[in-house]
N, C-alpha and C. Protein backbone atom coordinates (compact mmCIF):
# COMPACT_ATOMS: atom_id res chain seq x y z
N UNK A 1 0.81 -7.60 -17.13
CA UNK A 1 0.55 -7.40 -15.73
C UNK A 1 0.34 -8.77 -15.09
N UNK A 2 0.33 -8.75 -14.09
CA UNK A 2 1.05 -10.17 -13.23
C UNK A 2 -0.65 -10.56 -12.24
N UNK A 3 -1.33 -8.96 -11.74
CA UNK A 3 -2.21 -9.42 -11.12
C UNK A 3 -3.32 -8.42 -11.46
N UNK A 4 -4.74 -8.27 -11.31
CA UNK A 4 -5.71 -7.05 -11.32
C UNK A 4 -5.64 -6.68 -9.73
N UNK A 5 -5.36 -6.98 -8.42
CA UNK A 5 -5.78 -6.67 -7.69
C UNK A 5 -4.45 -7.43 -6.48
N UNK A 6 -4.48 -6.09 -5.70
CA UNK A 6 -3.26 -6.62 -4.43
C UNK A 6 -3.69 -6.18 -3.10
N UNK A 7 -3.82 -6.94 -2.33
CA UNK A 7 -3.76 -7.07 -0.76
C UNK A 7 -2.78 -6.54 -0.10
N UNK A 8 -2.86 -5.83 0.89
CA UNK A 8 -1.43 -5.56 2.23
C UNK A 8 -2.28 -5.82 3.09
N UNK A 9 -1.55 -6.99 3.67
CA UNK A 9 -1.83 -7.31 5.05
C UNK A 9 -0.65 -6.86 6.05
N UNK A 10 -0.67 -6.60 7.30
CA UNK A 10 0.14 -6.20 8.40
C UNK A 10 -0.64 -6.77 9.31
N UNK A 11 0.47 -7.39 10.01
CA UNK A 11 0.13 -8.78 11.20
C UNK A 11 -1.52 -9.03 11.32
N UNK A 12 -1.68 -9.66 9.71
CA UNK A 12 -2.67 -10.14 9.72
C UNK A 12 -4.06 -9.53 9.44
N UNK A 13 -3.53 -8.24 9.20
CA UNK A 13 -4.86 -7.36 9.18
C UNK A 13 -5.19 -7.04 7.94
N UNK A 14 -5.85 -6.95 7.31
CA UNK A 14 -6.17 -5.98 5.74
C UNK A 14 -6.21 -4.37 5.89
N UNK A 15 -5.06 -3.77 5.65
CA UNK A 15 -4.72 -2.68 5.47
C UNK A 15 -4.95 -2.03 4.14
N UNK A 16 -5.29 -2.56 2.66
CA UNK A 16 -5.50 -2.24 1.85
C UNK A 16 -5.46 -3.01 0.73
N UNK A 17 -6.38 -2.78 -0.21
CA UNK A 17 -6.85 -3.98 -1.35
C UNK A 17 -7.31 -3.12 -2.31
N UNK A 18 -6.51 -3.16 -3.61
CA UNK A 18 -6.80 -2.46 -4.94
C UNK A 18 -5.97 -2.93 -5.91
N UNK A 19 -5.91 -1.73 -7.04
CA UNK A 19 -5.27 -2.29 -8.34
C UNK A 19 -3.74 -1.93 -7.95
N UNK A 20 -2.66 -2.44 -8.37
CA UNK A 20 -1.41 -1.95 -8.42
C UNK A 20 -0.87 -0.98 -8.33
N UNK A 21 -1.62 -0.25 -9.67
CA UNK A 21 -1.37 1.59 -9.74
C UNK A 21 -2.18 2.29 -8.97
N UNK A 22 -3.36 2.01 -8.60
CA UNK A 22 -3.52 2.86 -7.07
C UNK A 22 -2.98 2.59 -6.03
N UNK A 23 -2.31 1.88 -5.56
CA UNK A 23 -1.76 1.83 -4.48
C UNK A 23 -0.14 2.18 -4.84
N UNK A 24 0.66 1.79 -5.69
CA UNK A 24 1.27 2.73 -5.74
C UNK A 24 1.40 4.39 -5.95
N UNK A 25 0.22 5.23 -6.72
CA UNK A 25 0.16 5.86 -6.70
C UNK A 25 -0.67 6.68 -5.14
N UNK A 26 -1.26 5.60 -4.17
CA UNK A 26 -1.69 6.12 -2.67
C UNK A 26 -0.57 6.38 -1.61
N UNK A 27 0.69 5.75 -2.11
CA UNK A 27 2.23 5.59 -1.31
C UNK A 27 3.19 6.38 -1.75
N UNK A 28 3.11 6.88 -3.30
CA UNK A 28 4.00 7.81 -3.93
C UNK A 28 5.06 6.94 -4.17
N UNK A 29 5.04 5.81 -4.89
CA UNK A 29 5.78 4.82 -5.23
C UNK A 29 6.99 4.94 -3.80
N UNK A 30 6.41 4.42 -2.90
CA UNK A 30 7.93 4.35 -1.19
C UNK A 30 7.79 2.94 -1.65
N UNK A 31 9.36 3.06 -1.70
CA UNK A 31 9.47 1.48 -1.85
C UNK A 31 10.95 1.05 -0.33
N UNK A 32 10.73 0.56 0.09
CA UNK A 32 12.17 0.01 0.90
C UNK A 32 12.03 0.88 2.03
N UNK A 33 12.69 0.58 3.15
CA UNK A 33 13.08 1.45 3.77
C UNK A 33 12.07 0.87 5.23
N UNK A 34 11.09 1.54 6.31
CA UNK A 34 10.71 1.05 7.22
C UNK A 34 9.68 0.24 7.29
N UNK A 35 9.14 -1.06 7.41
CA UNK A 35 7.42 -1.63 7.14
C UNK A 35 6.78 -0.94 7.60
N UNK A 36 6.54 0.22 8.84
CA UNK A 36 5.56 0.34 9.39
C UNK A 36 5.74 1.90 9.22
N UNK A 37 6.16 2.33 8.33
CA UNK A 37 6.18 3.83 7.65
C UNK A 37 5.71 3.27 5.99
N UNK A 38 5.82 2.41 5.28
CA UNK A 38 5.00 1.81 3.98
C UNK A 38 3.61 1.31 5.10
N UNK A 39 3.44 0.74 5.90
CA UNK A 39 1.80 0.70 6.10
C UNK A 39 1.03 1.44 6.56
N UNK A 40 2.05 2.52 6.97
CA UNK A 40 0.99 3.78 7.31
C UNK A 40 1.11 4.45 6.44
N UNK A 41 1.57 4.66 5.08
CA UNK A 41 1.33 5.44 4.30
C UNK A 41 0.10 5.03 3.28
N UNK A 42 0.01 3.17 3.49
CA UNK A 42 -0.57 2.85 2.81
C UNK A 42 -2.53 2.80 3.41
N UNK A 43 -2.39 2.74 4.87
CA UNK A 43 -3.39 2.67 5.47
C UNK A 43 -4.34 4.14 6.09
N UNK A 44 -3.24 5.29 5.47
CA UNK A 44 -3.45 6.66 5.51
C UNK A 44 -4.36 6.84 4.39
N UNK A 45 -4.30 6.39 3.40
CA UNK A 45 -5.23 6.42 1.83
C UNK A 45 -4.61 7.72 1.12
N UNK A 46 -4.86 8.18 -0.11
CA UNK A 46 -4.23 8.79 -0.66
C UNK A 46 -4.05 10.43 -0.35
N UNK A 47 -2.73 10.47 -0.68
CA UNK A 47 -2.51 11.81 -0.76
C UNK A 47 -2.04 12.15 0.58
N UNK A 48 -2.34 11.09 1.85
CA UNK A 48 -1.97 11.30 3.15
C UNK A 48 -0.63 10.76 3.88
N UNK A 49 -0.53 10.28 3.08
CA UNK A 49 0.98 8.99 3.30
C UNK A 49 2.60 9.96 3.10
C-alpha cells in the first residue's frame, strides 16, 4: 500500500479524509466520469453517493 490515509480536496475544501478502502468503498468504487458527481458522492458519506 502506497498510503494509510487520503484527502479529497475540491476547490480547496476538505471534502473527505480516510483510509483508501473506505472511501472507495463510501463511492462504490466511481471512478472517471464527472468531478462533481465523484465529490458528491464522496461528500454524501456512505451508502449515500
Amino acid at each position: 500500500m502506497l498510503c494509510d490515509r487520503v484527502v479529497v480536496l475540491n476547490r480547496g475544501r476538505l471534502i473527505a479524509l480516510d483510509t483508501p478502502g473506505a472511501l472507495v468503498a463510501q463511492v462504490g468504487g466511481v471512478c472517471g466520469g464527472n468531478p462533481q458527481q465523484r465529490a458528491a458522492a464522496v461528500s454524501a458519506g456512505p451508502g449515500q453517493g
